[in-house]
N, C-alpha and C. Protein backbone atom coordinates (compact mmCIF):
# COMPACT_ATOMS: atom_id res chain seq x y z
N UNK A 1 -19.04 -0.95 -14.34
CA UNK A 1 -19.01 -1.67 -15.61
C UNK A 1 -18.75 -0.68 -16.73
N UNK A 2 -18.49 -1.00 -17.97
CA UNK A 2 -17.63 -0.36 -18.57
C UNK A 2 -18.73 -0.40 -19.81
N UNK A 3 -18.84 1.01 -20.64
CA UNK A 3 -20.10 0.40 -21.90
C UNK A 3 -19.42 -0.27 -22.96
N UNK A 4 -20.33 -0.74 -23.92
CA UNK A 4 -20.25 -1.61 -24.94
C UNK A 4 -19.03 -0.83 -25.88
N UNK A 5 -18.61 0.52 -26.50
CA UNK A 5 -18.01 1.25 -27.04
C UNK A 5 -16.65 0.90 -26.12
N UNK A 6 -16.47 1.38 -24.64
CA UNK A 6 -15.28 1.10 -24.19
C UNK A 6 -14.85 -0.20 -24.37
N UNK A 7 -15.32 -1.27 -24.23
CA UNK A 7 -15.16 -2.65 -24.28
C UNK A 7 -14.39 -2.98 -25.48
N UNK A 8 -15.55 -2.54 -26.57
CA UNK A 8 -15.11 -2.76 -28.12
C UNK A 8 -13.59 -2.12 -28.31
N UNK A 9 -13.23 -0.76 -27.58
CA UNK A 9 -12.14 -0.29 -27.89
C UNK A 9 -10.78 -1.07 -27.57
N UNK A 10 -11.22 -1.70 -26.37
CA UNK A 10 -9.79 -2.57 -25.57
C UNK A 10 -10.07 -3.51 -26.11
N UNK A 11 -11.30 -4.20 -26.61
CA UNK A 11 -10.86 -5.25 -27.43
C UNK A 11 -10.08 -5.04 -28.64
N UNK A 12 -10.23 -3.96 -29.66
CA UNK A 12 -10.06 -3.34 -30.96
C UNK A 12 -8.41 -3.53 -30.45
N UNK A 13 -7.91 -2.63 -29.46
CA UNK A 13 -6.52 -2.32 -29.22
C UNK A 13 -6.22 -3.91 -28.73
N UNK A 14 -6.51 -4.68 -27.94
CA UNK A 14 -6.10 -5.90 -27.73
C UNK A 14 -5.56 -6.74 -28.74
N UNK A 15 -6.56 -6.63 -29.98
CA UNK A 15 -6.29 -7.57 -31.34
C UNK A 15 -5.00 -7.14 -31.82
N UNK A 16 -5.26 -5.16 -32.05
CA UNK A 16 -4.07 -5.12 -32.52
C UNK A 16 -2.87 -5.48 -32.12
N UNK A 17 -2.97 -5.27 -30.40
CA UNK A 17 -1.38 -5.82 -29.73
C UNK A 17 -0.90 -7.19 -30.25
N UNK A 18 -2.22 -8.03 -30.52
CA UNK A 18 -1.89 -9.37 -30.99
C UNK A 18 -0.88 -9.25 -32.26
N UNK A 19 -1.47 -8.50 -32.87
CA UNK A 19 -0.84 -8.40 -34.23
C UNK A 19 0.64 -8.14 -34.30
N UNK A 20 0.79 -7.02 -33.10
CA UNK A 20 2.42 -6.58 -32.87
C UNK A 20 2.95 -7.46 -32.33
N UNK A 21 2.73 -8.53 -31.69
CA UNK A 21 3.28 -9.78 -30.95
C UNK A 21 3.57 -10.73 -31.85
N UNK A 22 3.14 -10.87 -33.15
CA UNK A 22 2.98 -11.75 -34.11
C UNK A 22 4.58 -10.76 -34.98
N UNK A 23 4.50 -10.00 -35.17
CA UNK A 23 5.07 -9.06 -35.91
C UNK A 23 6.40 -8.94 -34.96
N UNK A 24 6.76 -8.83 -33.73
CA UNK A 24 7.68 -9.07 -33.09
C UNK A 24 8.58 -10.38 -32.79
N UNK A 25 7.52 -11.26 -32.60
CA UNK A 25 8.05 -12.87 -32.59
C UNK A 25 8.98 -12.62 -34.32
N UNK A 26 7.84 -12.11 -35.16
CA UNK A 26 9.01 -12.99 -36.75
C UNK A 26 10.38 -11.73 -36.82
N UNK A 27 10.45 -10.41 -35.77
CA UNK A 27 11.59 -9.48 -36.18
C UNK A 27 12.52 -10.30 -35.04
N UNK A 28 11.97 -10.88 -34.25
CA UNK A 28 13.22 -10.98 -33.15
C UNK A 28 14.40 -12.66 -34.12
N UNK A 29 13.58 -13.20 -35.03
CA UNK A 29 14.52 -14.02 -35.89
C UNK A 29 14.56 -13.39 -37.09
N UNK A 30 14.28 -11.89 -37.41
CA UNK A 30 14.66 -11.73 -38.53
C UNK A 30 16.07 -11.26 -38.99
N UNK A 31 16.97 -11.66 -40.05
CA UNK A 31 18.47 -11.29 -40.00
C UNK A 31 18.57 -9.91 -40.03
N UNK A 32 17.68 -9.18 -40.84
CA UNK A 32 17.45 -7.70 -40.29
C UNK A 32 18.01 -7.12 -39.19
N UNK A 33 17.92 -7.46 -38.13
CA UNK A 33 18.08 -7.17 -36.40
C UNK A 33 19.43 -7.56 -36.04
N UNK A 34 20.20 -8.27 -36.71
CA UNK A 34 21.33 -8.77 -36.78
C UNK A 34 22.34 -8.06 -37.03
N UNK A 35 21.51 -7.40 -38.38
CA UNK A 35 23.20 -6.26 -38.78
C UNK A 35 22.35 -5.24 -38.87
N UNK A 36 22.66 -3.77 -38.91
CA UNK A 36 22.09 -2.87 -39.31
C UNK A 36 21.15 -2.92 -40.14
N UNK A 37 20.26 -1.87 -40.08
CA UNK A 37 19.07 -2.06 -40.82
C UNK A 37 18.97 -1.05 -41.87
N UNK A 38 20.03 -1.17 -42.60
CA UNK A 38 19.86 -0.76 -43.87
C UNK A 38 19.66 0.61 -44.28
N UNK A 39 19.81 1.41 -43.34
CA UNK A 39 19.95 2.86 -43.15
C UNK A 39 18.19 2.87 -42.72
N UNK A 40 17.41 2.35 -42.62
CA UNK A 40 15.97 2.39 -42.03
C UNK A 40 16.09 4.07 -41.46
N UNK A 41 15.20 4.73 -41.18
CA UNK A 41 14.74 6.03 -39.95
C UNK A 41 14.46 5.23 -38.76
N UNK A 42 15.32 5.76 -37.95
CA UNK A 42 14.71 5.74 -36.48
C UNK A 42 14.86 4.80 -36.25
N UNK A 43 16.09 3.79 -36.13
CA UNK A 43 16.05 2.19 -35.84
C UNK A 43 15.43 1.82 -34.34
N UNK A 44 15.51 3.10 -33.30
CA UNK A 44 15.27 2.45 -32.00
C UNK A 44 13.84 2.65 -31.92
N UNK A 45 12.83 2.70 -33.16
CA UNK A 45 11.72 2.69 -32.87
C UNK A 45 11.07 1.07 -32.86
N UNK A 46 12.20 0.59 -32.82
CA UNK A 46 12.14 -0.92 -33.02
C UNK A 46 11.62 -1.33 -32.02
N UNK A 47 10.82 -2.25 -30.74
CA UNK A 47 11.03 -2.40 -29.99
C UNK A 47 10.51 -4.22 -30.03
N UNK A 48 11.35 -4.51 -29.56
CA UNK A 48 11.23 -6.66 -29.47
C UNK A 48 11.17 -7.14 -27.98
N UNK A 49 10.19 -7.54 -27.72
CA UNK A 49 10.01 -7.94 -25.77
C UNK A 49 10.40 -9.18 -26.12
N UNK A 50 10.88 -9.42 -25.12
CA UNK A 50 11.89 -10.90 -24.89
C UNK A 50 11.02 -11.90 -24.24
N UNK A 51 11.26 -13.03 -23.27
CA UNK A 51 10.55 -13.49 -23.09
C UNK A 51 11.40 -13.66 -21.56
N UNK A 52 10.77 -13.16 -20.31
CA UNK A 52 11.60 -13.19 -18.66
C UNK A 52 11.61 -15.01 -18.32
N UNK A 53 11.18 -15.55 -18.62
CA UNK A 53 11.39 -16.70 -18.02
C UNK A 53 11.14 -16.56 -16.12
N UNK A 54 10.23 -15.78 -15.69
CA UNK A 54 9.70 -15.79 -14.30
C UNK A 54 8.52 -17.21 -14.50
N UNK A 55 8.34 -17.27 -13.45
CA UNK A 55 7.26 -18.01 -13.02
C UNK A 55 7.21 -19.71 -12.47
N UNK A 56 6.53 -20.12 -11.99
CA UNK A 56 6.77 -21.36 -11.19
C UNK A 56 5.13 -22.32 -12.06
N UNK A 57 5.04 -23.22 -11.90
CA UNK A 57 4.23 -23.97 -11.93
C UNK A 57 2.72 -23.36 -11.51
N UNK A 58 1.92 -22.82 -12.28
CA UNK A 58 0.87 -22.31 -12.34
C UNK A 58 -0.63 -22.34 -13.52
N UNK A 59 -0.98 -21.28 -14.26
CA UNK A 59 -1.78 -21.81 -14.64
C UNK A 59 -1.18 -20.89 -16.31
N UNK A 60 -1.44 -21.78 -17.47
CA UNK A 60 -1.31 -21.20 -18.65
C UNK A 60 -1.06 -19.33 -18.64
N UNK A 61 -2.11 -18.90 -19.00
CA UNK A 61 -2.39 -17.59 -18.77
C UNK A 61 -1.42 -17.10 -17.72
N UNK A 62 -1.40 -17.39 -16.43
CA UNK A 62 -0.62 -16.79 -15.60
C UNK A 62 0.80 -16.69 -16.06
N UNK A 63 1.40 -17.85 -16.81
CA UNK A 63 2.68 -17.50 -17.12
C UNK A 63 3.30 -16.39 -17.84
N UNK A 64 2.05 -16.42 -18.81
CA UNK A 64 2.17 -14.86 -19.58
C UNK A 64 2.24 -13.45 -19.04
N UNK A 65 1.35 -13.76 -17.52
CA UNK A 65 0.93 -12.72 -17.17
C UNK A 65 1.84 -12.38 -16.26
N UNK A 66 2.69 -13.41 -15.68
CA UNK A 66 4.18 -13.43 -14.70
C UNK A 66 5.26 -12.95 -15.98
N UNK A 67 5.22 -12.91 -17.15
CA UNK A 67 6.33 -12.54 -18.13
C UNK A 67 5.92 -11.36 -18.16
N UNK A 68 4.71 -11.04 -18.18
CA UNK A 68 4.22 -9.69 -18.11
C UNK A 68 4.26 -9.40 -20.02
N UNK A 69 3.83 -10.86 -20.74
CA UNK A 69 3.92 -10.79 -22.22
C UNK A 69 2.04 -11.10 -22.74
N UNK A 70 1.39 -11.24 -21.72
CA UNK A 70 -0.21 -11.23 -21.97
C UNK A 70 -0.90 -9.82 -22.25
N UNK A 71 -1.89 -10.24 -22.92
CA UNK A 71 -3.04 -9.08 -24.12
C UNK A 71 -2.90 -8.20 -23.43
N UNK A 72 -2.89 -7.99 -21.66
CA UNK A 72 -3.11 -6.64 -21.41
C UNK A 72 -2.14 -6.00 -21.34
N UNK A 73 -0.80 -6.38 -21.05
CA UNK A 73 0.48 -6.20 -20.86
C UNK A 73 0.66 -5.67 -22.45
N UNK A 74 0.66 -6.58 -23.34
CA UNK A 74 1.10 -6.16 -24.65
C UNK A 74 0.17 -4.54 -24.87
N UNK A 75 -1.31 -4.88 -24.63
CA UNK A 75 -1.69 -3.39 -24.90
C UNK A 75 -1.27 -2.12 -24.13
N UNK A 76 -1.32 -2.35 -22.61
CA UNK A 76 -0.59 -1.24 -22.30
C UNK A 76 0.90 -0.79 -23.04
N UNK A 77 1.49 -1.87 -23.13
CA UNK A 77 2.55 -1.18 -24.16
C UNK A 77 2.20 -0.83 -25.17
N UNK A 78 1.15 -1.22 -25.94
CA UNK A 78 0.93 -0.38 -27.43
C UNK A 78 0.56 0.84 -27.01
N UNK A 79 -0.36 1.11 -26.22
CA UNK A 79 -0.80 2.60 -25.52
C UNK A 79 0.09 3.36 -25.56
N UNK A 80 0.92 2.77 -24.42
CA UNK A 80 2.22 3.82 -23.95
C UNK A 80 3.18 4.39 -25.11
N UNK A 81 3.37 3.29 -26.14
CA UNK A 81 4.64 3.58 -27.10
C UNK A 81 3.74 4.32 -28.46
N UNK A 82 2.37 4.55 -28.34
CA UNK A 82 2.02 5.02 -29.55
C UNK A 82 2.03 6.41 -29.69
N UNK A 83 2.56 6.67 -30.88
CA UNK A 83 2.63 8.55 -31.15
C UNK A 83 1.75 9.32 -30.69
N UNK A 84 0.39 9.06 -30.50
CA UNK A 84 -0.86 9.53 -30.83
C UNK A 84 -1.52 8.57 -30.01
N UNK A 85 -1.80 8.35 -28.44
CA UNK A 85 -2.68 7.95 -27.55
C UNK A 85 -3.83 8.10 -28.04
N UNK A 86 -4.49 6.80 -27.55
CA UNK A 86 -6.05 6.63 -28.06
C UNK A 86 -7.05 7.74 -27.37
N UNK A 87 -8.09 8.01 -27.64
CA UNK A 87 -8.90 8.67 -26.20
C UNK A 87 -9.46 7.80 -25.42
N UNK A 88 -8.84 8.18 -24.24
CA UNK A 88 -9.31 7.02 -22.93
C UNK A 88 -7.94 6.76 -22.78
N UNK A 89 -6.96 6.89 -23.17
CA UNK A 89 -5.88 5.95 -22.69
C UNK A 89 -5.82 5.84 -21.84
N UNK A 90 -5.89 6.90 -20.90
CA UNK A 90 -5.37 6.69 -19.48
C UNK A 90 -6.57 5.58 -18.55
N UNK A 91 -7.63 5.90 -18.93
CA UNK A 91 -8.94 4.58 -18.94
C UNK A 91 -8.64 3.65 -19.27
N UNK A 92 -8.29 3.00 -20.63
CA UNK A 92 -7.66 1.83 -20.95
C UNK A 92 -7.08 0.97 -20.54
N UNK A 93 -6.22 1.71 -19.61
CA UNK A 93 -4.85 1.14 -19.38
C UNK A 93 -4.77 1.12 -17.98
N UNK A 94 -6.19 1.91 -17.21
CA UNK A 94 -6.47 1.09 -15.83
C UNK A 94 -7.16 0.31 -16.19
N UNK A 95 -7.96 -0.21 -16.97
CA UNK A 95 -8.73 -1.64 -16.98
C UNK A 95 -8.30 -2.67 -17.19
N UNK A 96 -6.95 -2.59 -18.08
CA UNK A 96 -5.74 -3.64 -18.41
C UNK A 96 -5.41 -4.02 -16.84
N UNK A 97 -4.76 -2.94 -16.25
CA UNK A 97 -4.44 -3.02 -15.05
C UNK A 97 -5.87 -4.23 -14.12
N UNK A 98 -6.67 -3.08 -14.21
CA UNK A 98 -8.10 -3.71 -13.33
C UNK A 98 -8.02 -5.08 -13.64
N UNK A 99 -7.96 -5.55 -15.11
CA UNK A 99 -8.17 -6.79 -15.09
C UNK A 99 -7.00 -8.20 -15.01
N UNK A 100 -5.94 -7.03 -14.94
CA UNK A 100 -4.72 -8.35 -14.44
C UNK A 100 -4.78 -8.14 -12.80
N UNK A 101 -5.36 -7.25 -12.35
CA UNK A 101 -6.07 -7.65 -10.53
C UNK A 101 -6.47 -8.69 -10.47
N UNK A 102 -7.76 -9.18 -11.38
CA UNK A 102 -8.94 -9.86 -11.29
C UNK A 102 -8.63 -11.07 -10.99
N UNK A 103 -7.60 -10.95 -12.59
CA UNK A 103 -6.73 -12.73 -12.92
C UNK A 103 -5.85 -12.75 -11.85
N UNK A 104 -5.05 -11.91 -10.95
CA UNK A 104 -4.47 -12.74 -10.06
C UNK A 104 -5.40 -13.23 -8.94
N UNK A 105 -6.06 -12.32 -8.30
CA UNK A 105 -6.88 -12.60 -6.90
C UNK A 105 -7.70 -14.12 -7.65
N UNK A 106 -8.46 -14.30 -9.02
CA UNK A 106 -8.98 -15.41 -9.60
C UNK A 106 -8.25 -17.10 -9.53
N UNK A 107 -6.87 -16.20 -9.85
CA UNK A 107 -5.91 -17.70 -9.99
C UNK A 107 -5.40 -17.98 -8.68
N UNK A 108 -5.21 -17.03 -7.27
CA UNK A 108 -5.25 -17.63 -6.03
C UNK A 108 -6.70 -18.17 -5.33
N UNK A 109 -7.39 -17.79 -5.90
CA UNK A 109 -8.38 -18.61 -4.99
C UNK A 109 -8.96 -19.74 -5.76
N UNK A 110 -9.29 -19.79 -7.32
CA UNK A 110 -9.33 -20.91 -7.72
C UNK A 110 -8.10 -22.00 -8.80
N UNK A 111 -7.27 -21.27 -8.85
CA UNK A 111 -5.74 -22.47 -8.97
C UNK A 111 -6.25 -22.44 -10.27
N UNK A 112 -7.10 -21.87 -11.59
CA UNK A 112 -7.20 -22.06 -12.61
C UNK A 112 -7.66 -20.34 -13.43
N UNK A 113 -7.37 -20.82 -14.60
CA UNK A 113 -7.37 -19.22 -15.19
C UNK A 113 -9.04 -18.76 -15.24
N UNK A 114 -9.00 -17.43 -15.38
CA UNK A 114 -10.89 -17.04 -15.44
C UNK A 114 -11.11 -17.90 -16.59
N UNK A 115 -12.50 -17.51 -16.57
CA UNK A 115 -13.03 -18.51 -17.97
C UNK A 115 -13.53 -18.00 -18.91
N UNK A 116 -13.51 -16.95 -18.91
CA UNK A 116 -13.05 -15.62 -20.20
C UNK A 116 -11.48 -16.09 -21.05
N UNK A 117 -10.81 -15.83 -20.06
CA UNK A 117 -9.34 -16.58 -20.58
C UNK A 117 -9.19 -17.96 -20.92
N UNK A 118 -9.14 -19.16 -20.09
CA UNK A 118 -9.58 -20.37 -20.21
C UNK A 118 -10.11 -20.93 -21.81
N UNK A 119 -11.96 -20.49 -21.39
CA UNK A 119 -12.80 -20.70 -22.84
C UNK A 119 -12.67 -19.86 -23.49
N UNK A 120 -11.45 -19.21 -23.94
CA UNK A 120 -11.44 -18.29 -24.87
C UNK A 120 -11.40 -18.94 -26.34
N UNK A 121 -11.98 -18.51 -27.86
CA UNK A 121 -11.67 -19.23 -28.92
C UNK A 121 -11.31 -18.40 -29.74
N UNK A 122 -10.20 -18.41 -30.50
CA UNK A 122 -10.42 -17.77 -31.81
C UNK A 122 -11.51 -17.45 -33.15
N UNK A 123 -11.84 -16.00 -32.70
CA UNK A 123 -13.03 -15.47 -33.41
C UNK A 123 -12.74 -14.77 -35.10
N UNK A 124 -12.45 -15.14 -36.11
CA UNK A 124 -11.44 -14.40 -37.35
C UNK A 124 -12.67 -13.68 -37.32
């Protein structure tokens, strides 16, 4: 089990991935991306995940997690692409891992998402 500090951290980094997912959804329609960006620095620090269209008839969550576009997925990519790795990353980012284990072996034996995921609510 993981302490209260590590927890808080992957949650902390989780939110933020949210935030870059929010922030990616409005660049991938922004006209910005369209034509050059205006002499910007570093345009390929851009990065916009698409959406794979994998998956078959399953459970909410899983589809995300078959796009490989769910919280843990998004955070390991914030990990990986950040200038300046968190401490723990390499911790982090097996528990992301650890816990998209969980959710699959979870969603084959009970055909529905955990209930962490499931009853999850928005907390502002």
């Amino acid at each position: 089990m993981h302490s209260d500090d590590e927890l808080e951290a992957i949650d902390a980094y989780w939110r933020a991935a949210n935030y870059l997912t929010v922030g990616q959804i409005y660049l991938m329609a922004n006209p910005l991306l369209r034509e050059p960006l205006h002499a910007r620095p570093a345009p390929p620090r851009f990065h916009v995940r698409g959406y794979k269209e994998e998956g078959t008839t399953t459970t909410p969550f899983d589809m995300v997690v078959l796009n490989e576009t769910s919280r843990y997925h998004i955070a390991i990519d914030a990990i990986r692409r950040a200038r300046r790795p968190p401490p723990h990353a390499a911790e982090l980012t097996a528990e992301c891992w650890r816990r998209l284990d969980e959710h699959r072996a979870y969603v084959a034996t009970h055909f529905e998402d955990l209930p962490e995921i499931r009853d999850w609510t928005w907390q502002p």
